[in-house]
Protein backbone atom coordinates (compact mmCIF):
# COMPACT_ATOMS: atom_id res chain seq x y z
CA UNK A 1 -4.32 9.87 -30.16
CA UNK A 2 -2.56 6.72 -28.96
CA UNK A 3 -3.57 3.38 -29.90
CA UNK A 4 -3.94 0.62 -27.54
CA UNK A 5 -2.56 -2.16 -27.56
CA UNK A 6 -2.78 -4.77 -29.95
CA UNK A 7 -2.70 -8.66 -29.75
CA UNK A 8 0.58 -8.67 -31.57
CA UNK A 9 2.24 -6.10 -29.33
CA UNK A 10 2.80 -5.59 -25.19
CA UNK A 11 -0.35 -5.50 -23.21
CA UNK A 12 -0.90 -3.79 -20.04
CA UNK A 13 -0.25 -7.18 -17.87
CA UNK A 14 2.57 -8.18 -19.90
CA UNK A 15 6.32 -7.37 -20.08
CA UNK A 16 8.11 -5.08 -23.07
CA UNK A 17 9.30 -8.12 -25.34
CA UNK A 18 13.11 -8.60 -25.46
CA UNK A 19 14.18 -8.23 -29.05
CA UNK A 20 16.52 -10.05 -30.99
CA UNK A 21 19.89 -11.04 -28.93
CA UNK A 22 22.93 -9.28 -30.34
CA UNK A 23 26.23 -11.00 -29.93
CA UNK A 24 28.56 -9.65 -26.93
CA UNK A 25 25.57 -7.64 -25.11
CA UNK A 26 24.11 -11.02 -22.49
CA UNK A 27 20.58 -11.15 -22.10
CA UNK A 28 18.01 -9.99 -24.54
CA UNK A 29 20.45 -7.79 -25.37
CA UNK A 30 20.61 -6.15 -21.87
CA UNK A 31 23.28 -3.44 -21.66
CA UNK A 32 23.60 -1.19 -18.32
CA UNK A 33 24.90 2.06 -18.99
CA UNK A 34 26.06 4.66 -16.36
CA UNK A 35 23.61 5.04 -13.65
CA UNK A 36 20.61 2.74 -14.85
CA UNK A 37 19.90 -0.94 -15.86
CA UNK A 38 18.91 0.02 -19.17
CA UNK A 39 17.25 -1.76 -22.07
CA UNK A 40 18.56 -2.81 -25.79
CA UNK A 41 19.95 -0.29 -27.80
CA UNK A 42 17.43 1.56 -30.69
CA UNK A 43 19.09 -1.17 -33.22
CA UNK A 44 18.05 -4.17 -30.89
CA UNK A 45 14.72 -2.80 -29.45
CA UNK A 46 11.41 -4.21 -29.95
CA UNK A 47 8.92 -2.10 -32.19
CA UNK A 48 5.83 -0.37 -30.70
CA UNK A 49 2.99 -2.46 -29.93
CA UNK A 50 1.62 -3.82 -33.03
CA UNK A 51 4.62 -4.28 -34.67
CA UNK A 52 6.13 -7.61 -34.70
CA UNK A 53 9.28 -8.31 -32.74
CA UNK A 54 10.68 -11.67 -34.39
CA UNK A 55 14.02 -11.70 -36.06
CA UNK A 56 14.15 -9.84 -39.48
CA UNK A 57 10.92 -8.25 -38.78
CA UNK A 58 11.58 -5.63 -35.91
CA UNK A 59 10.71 -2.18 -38.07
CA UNK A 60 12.56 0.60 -38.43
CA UNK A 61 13.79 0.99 -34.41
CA UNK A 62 17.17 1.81 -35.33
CA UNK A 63 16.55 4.65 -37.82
CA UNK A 64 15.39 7.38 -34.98
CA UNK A 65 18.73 6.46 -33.60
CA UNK A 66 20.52 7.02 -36.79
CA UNK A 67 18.77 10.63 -36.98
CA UNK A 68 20.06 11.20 -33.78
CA UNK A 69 23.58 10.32 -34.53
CA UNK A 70 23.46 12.19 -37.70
CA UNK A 71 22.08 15.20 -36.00
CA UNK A 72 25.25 16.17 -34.50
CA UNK A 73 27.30 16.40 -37.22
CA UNK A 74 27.68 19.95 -37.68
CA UNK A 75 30.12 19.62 -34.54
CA UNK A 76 32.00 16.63 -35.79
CA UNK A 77 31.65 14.72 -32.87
CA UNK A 78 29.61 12.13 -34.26
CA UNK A 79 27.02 9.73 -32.45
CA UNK A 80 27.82 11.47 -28.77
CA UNK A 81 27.01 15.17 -29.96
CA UNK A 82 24.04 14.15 -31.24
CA UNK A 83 22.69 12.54 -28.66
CA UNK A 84 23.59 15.86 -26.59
CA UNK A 85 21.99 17.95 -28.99
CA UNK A 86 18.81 15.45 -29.08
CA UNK A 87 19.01 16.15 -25.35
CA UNK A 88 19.08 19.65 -25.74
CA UNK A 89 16.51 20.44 -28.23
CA UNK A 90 14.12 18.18 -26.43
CA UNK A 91 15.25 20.29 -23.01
CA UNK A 92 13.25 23.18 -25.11
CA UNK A 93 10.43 21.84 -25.40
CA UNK A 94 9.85 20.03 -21.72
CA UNK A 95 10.83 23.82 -20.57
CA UNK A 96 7.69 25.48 -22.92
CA UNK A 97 4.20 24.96 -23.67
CA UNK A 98 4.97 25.06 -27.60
CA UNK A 99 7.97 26.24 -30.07
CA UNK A 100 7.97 26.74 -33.47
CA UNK A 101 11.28 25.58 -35.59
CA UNK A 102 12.45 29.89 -35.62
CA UNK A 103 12.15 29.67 -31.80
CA UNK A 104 14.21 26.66 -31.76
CA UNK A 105 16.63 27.93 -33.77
CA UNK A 106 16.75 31.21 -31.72
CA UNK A 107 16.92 29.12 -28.32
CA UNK A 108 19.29 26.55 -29.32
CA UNK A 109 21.70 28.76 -31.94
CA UNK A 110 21.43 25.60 -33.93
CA UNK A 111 21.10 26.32 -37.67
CA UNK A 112 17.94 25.20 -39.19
CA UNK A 113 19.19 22.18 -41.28
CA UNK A 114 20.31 21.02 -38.07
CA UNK A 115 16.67 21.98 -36.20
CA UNK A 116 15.06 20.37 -39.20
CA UNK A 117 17.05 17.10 -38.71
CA UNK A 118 16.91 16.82 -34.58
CA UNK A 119 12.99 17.94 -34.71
CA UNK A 120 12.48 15.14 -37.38
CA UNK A 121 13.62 12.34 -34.84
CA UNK A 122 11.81 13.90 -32.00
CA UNK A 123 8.89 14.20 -34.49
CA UNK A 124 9.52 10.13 -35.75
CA UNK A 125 9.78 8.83 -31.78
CA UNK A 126 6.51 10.74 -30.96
CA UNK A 127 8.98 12.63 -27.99
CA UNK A 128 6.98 15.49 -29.53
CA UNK A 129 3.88 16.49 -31.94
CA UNK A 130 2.70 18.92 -33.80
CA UNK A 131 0.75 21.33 -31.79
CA UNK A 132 -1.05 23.96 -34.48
CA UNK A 133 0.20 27.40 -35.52
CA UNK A 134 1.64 30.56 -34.39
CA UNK A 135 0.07 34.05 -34.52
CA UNK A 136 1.25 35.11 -38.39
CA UNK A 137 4.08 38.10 -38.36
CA UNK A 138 3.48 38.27 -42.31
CA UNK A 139 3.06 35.43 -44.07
CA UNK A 140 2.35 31.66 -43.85
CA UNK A 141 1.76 31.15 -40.15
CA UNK A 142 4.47 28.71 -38.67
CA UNK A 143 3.53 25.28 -37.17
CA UNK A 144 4.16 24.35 -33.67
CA UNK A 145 5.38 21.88 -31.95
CA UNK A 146 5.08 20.43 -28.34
CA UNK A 147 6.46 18.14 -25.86
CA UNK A 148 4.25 15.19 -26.21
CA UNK A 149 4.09 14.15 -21.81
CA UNK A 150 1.43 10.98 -23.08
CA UNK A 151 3.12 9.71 -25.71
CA UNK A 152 4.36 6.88 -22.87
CA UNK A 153 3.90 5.72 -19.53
CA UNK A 154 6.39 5.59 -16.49
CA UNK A 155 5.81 2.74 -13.74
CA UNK A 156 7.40 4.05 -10.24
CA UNK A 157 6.63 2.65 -6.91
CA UNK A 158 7.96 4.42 -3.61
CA UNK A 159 8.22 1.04 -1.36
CA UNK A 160 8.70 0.90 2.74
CA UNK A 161 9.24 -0.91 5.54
CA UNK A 162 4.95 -1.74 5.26
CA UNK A 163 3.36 -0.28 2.91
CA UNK A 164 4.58 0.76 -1.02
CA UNK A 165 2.83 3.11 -3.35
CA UNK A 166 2.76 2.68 -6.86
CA UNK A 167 1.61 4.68 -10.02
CA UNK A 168 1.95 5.02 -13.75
CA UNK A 169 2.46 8.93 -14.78
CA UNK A 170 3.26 10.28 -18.43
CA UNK A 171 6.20 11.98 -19.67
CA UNK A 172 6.38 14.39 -17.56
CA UNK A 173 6.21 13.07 -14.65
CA UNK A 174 2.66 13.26 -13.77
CA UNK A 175 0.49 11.04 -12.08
CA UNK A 176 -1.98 9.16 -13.66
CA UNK A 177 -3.33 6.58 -11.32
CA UNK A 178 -1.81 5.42 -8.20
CA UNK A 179 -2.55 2.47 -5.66
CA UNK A 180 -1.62 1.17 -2.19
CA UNK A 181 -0.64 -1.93 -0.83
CA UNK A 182 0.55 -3.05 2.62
CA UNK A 183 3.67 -5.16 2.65
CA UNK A 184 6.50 -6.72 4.58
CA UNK A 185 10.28 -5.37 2.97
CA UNK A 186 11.45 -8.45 5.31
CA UNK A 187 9.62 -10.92 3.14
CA UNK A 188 11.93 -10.55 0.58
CA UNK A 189 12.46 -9.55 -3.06
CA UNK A 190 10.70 -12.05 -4.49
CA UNK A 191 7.29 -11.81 -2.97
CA UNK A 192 7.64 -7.77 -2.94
CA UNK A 193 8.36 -7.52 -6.03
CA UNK A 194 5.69 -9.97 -7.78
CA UNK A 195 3.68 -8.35 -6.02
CA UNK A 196 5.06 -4.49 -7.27
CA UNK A 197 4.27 -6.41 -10.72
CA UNK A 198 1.12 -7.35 -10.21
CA UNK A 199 -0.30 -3.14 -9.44
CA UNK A 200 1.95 -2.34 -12.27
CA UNK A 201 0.10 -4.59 -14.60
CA UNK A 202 -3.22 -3.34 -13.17
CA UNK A 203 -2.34 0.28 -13.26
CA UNK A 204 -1.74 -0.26 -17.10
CA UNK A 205 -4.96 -1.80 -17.76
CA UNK A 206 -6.55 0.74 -16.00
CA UNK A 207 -5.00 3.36 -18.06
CA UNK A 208 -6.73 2.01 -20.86
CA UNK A 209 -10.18 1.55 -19.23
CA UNK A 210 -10.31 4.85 -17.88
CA UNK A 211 -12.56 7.06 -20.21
CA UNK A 212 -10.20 10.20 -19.67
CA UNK A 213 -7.16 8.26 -20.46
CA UNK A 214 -8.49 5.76 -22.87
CA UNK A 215 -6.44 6.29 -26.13
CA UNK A 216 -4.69 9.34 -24.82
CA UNK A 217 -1.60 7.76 -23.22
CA UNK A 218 0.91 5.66 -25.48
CA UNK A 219 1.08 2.23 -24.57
CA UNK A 220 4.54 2.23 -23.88
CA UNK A 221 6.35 1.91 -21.09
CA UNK A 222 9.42 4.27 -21.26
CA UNK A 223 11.04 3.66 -18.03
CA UNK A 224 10.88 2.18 -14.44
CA UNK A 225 11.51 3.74 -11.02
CA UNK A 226 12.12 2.47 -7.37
CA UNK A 227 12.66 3.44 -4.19
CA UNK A 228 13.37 0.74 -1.18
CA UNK A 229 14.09 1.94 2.23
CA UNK A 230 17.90 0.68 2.61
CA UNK A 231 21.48 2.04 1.47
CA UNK A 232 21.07 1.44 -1.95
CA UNK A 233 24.53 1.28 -4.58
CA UNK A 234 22.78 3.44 -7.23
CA UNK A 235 25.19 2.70 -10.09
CA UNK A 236 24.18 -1.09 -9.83
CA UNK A 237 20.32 -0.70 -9.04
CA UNK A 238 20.96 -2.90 -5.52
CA UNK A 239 20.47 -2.80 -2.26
CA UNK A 240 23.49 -3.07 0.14
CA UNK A 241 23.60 -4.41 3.71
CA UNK A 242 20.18 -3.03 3.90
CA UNK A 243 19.33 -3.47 7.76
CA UNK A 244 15.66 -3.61 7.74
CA UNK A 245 15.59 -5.40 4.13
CA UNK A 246 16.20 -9.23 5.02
CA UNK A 247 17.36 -11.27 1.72
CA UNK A 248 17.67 -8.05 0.10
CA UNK A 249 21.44 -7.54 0.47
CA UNK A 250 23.54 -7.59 -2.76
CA UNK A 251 19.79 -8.22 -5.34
CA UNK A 252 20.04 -6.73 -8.72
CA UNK A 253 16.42 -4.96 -8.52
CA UNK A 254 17.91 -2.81 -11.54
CA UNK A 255 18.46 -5.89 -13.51
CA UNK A 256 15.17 -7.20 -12.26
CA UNK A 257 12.74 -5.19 -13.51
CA UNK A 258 14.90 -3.89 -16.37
CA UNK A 259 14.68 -7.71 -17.93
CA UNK A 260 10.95 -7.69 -17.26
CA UNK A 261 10.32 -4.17 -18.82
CA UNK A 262 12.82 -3.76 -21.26
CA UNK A 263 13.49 -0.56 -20.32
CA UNK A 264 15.68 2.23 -18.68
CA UNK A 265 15.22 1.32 -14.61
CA UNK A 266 15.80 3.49 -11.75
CA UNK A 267 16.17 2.16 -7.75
CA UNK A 268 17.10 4.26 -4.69
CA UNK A 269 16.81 5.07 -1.37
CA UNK A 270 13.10 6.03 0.04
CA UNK A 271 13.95 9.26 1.36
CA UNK A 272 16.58 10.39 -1.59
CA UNK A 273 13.66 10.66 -3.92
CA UNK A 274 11.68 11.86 -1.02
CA UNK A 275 13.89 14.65 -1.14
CA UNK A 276 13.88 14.85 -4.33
CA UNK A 277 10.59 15.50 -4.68
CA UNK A 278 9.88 18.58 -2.21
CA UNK A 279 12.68 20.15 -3.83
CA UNK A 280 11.65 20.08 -7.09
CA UNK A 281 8.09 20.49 -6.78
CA UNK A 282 8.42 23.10 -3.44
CA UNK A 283 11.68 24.52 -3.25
CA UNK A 284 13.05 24.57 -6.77
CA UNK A 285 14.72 28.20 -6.22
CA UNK A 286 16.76 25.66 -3.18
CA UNK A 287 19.67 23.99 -3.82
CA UNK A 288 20.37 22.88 -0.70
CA UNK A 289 17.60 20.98 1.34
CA UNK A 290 17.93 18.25 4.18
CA UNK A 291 14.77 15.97 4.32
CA UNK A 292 14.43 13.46 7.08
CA UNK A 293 11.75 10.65 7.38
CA UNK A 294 10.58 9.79 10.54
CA UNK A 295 8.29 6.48 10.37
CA UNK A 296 8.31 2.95 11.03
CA UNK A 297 12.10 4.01 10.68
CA UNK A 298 14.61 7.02 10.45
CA UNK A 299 16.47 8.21 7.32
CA UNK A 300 17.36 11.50 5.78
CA UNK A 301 17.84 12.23 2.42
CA UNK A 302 20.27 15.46 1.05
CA UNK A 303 19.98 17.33 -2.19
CA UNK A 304 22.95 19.23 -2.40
CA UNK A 305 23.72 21.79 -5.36
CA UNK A 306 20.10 20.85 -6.78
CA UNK A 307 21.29 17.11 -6.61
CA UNK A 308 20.55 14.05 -4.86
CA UNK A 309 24.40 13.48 -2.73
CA UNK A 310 24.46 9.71 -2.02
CA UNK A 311 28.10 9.43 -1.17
CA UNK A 312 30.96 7.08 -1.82
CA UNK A 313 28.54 3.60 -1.13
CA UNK A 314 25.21 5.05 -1.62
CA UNK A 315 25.00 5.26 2.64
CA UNK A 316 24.82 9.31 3.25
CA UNK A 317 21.74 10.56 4.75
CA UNK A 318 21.62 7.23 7.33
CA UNK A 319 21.09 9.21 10.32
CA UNK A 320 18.41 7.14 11.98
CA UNK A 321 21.78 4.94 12.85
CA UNK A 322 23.62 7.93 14.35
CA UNK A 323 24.35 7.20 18.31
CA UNK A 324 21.39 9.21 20.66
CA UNK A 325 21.91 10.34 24.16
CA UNK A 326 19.13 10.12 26.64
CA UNK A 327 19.79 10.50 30.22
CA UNK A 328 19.77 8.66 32.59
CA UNK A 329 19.91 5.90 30.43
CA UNK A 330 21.70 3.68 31.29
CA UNK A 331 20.34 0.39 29.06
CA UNK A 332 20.02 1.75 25.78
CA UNK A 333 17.59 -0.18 23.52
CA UNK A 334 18.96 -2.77 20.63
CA UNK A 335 18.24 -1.23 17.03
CA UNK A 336 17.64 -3.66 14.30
CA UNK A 337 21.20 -2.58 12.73
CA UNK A 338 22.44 -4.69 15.18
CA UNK A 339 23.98 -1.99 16.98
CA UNK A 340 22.47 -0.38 20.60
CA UNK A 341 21.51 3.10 21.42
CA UNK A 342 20.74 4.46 17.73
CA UNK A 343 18.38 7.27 17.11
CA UNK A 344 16.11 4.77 15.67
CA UNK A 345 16.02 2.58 18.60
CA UNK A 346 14.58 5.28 20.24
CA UNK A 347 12.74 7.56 18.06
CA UNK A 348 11.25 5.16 15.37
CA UNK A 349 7.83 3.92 14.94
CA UNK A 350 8.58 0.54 15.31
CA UNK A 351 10.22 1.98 18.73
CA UNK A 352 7.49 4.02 19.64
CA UNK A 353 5.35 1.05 19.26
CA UNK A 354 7.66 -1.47 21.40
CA UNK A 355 7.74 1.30 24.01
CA UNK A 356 3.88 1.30 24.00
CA UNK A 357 3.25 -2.47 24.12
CA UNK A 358 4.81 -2.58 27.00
CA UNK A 359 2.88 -0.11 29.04
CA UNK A 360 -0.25 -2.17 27.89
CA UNK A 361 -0.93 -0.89 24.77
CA UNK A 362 -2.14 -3.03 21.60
CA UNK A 363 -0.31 -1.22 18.77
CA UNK A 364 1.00 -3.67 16.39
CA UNK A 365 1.66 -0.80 13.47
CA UNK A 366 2.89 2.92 13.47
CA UNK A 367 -0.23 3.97 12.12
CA UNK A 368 -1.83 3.09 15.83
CA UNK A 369 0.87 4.75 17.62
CA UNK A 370 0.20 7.47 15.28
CA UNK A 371 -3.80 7.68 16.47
CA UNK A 372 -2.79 7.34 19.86
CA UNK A 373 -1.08 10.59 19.58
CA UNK A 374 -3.54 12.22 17.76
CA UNK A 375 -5.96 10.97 20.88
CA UNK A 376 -3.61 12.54 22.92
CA UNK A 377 -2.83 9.69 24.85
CA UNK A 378 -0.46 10.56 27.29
CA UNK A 379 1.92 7.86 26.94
CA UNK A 380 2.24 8.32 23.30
CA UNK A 381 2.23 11.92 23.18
CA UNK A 382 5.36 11.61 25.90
CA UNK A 383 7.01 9.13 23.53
CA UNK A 384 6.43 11.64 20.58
CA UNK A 385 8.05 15.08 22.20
CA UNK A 386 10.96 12.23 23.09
CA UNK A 387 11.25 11.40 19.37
CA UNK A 388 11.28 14.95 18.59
CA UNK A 389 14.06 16.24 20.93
CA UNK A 390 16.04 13.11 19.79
CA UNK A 391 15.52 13.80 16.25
CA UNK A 392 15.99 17.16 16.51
CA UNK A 393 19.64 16.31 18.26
CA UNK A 394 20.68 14.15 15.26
CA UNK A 395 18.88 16.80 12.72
CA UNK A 396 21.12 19.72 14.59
CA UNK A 397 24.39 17.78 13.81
CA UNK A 398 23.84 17.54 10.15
CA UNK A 399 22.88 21.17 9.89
CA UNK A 400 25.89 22.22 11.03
CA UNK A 401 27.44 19.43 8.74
CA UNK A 402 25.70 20.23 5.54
CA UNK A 403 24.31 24.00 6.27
CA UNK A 404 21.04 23.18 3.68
CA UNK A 405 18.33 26.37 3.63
CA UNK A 406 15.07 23.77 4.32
CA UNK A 407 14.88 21.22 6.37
CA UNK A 408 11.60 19.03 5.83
CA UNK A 409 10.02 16.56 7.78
CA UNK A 410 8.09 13.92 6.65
CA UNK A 411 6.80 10.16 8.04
CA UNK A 412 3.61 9.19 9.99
CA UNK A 413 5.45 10.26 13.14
CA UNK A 414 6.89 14.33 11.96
CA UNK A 415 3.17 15.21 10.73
CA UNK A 416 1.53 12.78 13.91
CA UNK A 417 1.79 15.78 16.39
CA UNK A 418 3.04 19.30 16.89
CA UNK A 419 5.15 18.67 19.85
CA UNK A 420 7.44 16.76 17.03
CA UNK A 421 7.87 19.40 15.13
CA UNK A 422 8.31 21.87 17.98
CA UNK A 423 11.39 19.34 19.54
CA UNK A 424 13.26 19.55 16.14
CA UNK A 425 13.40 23.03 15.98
CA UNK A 426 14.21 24.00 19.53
CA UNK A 427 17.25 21.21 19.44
CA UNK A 428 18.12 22.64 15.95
CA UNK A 429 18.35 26.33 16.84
CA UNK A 430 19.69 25.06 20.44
CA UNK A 431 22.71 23.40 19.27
CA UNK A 432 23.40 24.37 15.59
CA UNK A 433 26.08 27.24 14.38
CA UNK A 434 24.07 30.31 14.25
CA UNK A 435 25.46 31.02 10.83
CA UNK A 436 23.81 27.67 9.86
CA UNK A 437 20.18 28.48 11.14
CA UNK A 438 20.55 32.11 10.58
CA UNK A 439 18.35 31.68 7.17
CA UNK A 440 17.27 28.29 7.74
CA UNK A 441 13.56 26.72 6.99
CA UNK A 442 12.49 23.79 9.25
CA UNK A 443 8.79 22.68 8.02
CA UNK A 444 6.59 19.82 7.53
CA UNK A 445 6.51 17.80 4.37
CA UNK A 446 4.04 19.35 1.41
CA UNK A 447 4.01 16.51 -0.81
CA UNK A 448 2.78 14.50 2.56
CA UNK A 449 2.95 10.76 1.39
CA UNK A 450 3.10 11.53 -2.24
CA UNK A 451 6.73 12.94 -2.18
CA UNK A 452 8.02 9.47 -3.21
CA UNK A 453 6.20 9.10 -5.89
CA UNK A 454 7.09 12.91 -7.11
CA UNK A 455 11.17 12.47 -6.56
CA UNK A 456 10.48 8.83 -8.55
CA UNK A 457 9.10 10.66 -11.34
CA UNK A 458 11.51 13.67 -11.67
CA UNK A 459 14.47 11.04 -10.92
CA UNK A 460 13.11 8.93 -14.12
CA UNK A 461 12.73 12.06 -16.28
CA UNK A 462 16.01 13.24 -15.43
CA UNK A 463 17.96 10.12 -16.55
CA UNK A 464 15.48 8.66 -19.73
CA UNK A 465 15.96 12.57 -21.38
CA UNK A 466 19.88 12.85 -20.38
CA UNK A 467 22.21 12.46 -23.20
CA UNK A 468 23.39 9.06 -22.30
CA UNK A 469 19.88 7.25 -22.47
CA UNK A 470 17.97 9.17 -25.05
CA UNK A 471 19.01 6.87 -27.76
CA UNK A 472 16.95 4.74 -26.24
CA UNK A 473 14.07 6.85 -26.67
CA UNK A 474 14.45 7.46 -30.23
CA UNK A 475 12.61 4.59 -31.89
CA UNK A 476 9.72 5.34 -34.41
CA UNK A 477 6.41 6.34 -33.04
């Protein structure tokens, strides 16, 4: 059972405190390590929520960390090793319901003083908990242990062109409670992102008011996660030249919301984690999957070898920008790229919509273009087997590029009508190698408008249990 939080520690609609400032690492002790804006290390973290952060009173946050460290010493390597062998133990027990310290040993190959001495600092940073005991082979029965998913919360928000989702889920990665808000990315960061803080801070009192969840989730909030939908320079946490994303260009989000949280963050691309998400929750047996968002704009996101591929700048997978051929046209439409004659121009909502105003219609979102089709409309469901052909066109290219086994399609406009989905795959199997489609999938989305929030959450995992960043999971529970 988790406590909630006390007056002297976070509350659901405040920030993680910054600790003490350390001299050399900036602000509140800020330091950004490979991939994420990450928080203080263990030494310089706050202490859990009723625990008092001032100087010379900030607990015992550094001696998980030191457990870790001196956890790997049976390989020599020091502080590194253990942190790989924190990683690895922990790996264990995320993979099964419940291990006792024999099974560990007999999974890992670790001996048992070493066991004894990772288990204690997953024991001390409530990463797991005791979970009962084994059937007896002769003997004293042997405790248990088990991953503990609600010993902390994860904030993640999956954010558009007009509209963002949000949610809090546990350890795991599940969702908790989610909300929706409608938004213009063109307004900004600031406005987008107070308001991204706002849900968060309601989500977490929610948590806590919710009989089910009420004491059962730690207060914590063990990492942050977004997605924006731009070219995003993952290492940094920013957005770059982001088309659709005015005043976005070149903003530390990372930094951001890893000062406000004081915590490990997370930002990419929308349809990267969309990816993400049906691969790992759909296709996991796939290692190669193509997933291509067709809404108020056009992206694609590619998991190759299991893993998100992002390229050099953090710009693969922009094939809503890729030139389309329609003919006998012979004024192709401006895109908002700035360029003319992109598939987007054509084949995105926003598109759809322009095309429909000007036959008359009043359609001032995608979602009404969407129920148009659905009416079948005529116009609209002309528009739509357009979109499809075109996508399909742009879809067939990286096939043959990328040869993935699924292609998904996701977006208001892919699950709007079937005619979409039937002019993908006849422009796929039209122009595509044969040896490219000969075992290829091309299907709908599963996860449907929860994908997002899925790839957020496996993303998040992923990086706060990796090697690197675990440290920063190891303070006392």
């Amino acid at each position: 059972m988790q406590p909630a939080p006390t007056p002297d520690g976070p509350t659901p609609d405040s920030p993680t405190p910054a600790g003490p400032t350390p001299a050399g690492t900036g602000q509140a002790g800020r330091r950004r390590t490979g991939r994420t804006a990450t928080a203080p290390a263990p030494s310089d973290r706050p202490g859990q929520p009723g625990q008092s952060n001032q100087p010379g009173q900030s607990g015992q946050a550094g001696q998980a960390g030191q457990a870790g460290a001196s956890a790997g010493s049976d390989s020599g390597s020091g502080v590194d090793s253990g942190r790989q062998g924190i990683a690895d133990v922990l790996a264990l027990f995320r993979r099964n319901a419940a291990l006792t310290r024999a099974e560990v040993m007999n999974q890992s190959g670790l001996a048992r003083s070493t066991v004894t001495q990772r288990l204690a600092a997953l024991l001390d940073s409530g990463l797991i908990a005791p979970a009962g005991e084994s059937a007896s082979t002769g003997g004293r029965r042997p405790e248990q242990f088990a991953f503990h998913a609600r010993g902390g919360m994860l904030l993640v928000c999956d954010t558009g062109a007009s509209g963002l989702r949000a949610a809090v889920c546990d350890l795991s990665g599940e969702v908790l409670l989610e909300r929706t808000a409608a938004i213009n990315i063109a307004d900004g960061p600031g406005p987008v992102l107070d308001l991204v803080g706002r849900i968060f801070a309601d989500l977490r009192r929610e948590v806590f008011a919710t009989p089910e969840l009420a004491g059962q989730v730690g207060p914590r909030v063990c990492g942050v996660a977004m997605s924006v939908p731009g070219p995003v320079e993952f290492d940094a946490g920013r957005a770059v030249s982001p088309p659709i994303m005015t005043g976005w260009d070149g903003f530390g989000i990372g930094d951001h919301l890893s000062e406000r949280y004081g915590c490990p963050v997370v930002v990419d691309n929308d349809v990267n984690v969309m990816a993400l998400g049906e691969q790992r929750a759909c296709f996991p047996e796939v290692e190669h999957l193509l997933m291509v968002k067709a809404g108020t704009g056009v992206g694609s996101g590619i998991v190759n070898e299991g893993r998100i591929l992002r390229g050099a700048d953090g710009a693969a997978g922009d094939i809503g920008h890729l030139p389309a051929s329609v003919p006998g046209d012979t004024d192709p439409p401006a895109c908002r790229c700035g360029n003319i004659g992109c598939v987007e121009a054509y084949a995105g909502g926003w598109a759809l919509a322009r095309d429909l105003a000007a036959q008359g219609f009043d359609v001032p979102t995608v979602d009404h273009v969407v129920a148009l089709v659905r009416a079948g409309e005529p116009a609209a469901v002309q528009l739509a087997r357009q979109a499809g052909r075109l996508l399909g066109e742009a879809i067939a290219g990286a096939v043959s590029l990328l040869n993935p086994s699924v292609v998904v399609l996701g977006g208001q406009l892919a699950t709007a009508d079937e005619q979409v989905l039937a002019g993908v795959r006849e422009r796929v199997y039209q122009r595509s190698l044969p040896l490219a489609t000969r075992n290829l999938t091309i299907t709908r989305t599963r996860l449907g408008p929860r994908g997002g929030l899925t790839g957020l959450a496996h993303l998040l995992t992923d990086t706060i249990f990796a090697p690197s960043q675990i440290h920063l999971m190891l303070t006392p529970h």
